[in-house]
Structure formats: C-alpha cells, structure tokens
C-alpha atoms as a PDB file:
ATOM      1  CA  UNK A   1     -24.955   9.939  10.935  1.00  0.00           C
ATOM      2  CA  UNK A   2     -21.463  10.965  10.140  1.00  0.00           C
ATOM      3  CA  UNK A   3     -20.018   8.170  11.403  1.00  0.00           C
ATOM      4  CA  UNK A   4     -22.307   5.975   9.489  1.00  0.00           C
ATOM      5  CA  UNK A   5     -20.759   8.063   5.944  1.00  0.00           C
ATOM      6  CA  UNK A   6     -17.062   7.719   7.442  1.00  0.00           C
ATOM      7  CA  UNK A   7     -18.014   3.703   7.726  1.00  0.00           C
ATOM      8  CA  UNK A   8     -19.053   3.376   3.952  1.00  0.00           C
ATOM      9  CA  UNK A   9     -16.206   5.944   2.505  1.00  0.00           C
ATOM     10  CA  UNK A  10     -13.734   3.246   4.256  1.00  0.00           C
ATOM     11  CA  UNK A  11     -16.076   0.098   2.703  1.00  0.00           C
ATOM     12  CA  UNK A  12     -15.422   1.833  -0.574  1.00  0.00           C
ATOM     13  CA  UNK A  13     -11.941   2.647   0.247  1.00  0.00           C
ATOM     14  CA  UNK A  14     -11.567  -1.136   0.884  1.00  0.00           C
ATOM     15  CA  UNK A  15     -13.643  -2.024  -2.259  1.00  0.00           C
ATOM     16  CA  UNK A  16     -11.761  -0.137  -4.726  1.00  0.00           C
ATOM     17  CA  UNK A  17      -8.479  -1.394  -3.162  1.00  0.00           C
ATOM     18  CA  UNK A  18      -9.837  -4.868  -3.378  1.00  0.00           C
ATOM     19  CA  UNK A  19     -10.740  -4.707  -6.637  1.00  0.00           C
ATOM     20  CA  UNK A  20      -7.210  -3.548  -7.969  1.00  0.00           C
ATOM     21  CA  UNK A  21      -6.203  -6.194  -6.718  1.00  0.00           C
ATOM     22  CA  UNK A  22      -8.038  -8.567  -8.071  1.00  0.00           C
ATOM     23  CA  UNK A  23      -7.411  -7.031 -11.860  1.00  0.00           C
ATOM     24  CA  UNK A  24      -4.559  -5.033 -11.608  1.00  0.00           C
ATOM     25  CA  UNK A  25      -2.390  -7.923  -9.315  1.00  0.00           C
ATOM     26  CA  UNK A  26      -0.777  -8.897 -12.249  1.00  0.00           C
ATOM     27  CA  UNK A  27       0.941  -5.553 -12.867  1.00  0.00           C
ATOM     28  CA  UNK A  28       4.304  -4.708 -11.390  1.00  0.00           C
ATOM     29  CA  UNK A  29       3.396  -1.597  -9.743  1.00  0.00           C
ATOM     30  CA  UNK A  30       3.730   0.427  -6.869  1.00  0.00           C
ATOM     31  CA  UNK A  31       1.339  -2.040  -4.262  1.00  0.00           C
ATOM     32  CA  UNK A  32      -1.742   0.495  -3.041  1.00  0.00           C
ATOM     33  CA  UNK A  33      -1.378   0.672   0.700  1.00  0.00           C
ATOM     34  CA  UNK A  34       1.763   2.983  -0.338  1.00  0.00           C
ATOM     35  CA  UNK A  35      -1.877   5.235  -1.794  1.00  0.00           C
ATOM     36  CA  UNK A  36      -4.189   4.362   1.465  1.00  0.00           C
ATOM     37  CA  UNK A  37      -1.440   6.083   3.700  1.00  0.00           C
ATOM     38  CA  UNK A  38      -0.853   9.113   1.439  1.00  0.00           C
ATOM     39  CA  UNK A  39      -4.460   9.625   1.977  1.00  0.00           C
ATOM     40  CA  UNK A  40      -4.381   9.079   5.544  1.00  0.00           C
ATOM     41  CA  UNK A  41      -1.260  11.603   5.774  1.00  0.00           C
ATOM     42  CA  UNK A  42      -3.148  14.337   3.608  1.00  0.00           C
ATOM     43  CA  UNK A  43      -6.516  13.067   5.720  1.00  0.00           C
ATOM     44  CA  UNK A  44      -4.842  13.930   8.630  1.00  0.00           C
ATOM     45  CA  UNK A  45      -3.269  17.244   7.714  1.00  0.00           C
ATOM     46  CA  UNK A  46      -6.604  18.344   6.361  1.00  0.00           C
ATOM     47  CA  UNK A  47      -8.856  17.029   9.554  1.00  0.00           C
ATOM     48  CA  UNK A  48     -10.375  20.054  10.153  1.00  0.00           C
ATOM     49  CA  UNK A  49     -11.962  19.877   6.937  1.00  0.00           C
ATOM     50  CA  UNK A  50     -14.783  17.318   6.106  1.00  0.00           C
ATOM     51  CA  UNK A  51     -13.259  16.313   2.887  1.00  0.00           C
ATOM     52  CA  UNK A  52      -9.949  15.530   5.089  1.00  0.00           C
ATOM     53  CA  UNK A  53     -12.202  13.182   7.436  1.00  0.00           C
ATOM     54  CA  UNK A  54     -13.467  11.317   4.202  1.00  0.00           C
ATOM     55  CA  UNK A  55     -10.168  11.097   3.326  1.00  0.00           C
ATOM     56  CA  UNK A  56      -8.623   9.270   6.241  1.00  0.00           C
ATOM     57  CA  UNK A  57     -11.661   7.337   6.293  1.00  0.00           C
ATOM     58  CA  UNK A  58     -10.717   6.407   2.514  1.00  0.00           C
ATOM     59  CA  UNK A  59      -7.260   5.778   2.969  1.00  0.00           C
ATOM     60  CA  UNK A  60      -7.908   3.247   6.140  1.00  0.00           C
ATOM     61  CA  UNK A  61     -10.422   1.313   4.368  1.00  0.00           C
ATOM     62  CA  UNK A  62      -7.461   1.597   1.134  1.00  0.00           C
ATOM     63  CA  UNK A  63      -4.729   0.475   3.244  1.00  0.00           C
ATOM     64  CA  UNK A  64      -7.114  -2.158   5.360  1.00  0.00           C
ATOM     65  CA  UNK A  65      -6.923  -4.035   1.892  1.00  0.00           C
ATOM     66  CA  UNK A  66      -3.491  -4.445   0.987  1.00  0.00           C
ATOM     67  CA  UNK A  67      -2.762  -4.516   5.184  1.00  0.00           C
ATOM     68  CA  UNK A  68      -0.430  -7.542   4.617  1.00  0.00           C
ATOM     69  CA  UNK A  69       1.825  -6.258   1.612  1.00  0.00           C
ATOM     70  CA  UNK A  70       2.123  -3.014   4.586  1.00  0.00           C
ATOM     71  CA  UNK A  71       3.281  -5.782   7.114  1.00  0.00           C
ATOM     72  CA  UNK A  72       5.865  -7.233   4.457  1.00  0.00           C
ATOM     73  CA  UNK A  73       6.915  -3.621   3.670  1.00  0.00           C
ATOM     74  CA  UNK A  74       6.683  -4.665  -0.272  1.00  0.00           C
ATOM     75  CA  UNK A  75       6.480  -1.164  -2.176  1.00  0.00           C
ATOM     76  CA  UNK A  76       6.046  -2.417  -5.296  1.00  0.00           C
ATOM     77  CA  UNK A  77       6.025  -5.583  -7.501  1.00  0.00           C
ATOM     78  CA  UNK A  78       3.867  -8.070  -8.840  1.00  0.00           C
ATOM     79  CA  UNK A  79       1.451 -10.026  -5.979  1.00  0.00           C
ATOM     80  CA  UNK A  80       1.944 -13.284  -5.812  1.00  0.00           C
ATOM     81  CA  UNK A  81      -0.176 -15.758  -8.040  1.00  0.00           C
ATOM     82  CA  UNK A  82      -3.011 -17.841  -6.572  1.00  0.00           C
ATOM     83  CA  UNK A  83      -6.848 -17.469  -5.963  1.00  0.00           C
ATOM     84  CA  UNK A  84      -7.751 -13.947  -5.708  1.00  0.00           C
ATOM     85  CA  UNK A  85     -10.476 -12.986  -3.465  1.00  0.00           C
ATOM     86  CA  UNK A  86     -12.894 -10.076  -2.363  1.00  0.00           C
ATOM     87  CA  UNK A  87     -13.488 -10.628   1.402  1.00  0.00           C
ATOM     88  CA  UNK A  88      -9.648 -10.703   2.586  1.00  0.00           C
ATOM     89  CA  UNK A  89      -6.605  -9.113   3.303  1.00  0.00           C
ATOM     90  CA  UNK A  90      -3.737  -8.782   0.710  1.00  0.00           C
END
C-alpha cells in the first residue's frame, strides 16, 4: 500500500511539473528539474521520515518531467517553442 501512495505522489510530481510546462514554458525562469532534485536532496536527508519518502517520490516524478532540460544541463531560460504536450519528457 505504501508503495502504491509513493507511485501517485511521483504521478503528481510529474503532473504538476508537466503542467508548468505547458503554461509557464513561456517564462524565462529557473527550468523545474533544478526543484525535482532539491526535493529529492531534502527527500533523501529526511528518509527516515514519511514526509521525506513523499518527498523523493515528488521530486522524481518533478524531475522525470523536465528529464531532458536535466540532460542538456539548461538551468534556466525560456523552453523552446513548438507543440506542448502532457504525456512526454521536456
């Protein structure tokens, strides 16, 4: 069962990375795996804890989202214009 919880805290993790994406892309910002991995870090440091496990949980679905801006090492800027999508990886 707790595994099942960690599952849809990273869906909504992913989600609510996914949809900044989609409305915020246009923004030059800081790009929000930088946030997924300050919540894995903090996740992490706080395992012991359940509110650290939901944590990582939430920053690896975060992170997951924006997992090719990570590859590319872009901190922060605009993303680049085109089709904007829910089920992929930005």
């Amino acid at each position: 069962m707790e595994f099942l919880l960690l599952l849809v805290i990273a869906f909504g993790g992913y989600t609510i990375g996914r949809v900044g994406h989609i409305l915020g892309g246009h923004l030059y910002a800081p790009h929000h795996w930088i946030y997924g991995v300050l919540a894995m870090i903090i996740g992490i440091i706080f395992i012991s804890e359940d509110w650290g496990k939901w944590l990582l949980a939430f920053g690896i679905g975060h992170t997951i989202s924006d997992a090719k801006d990570m590859k590319d090492l872009k901190f922060i800027g605009r993303d680049e214009p085109g089709p904007k999508k829910f089920w992929g990886i930005d």
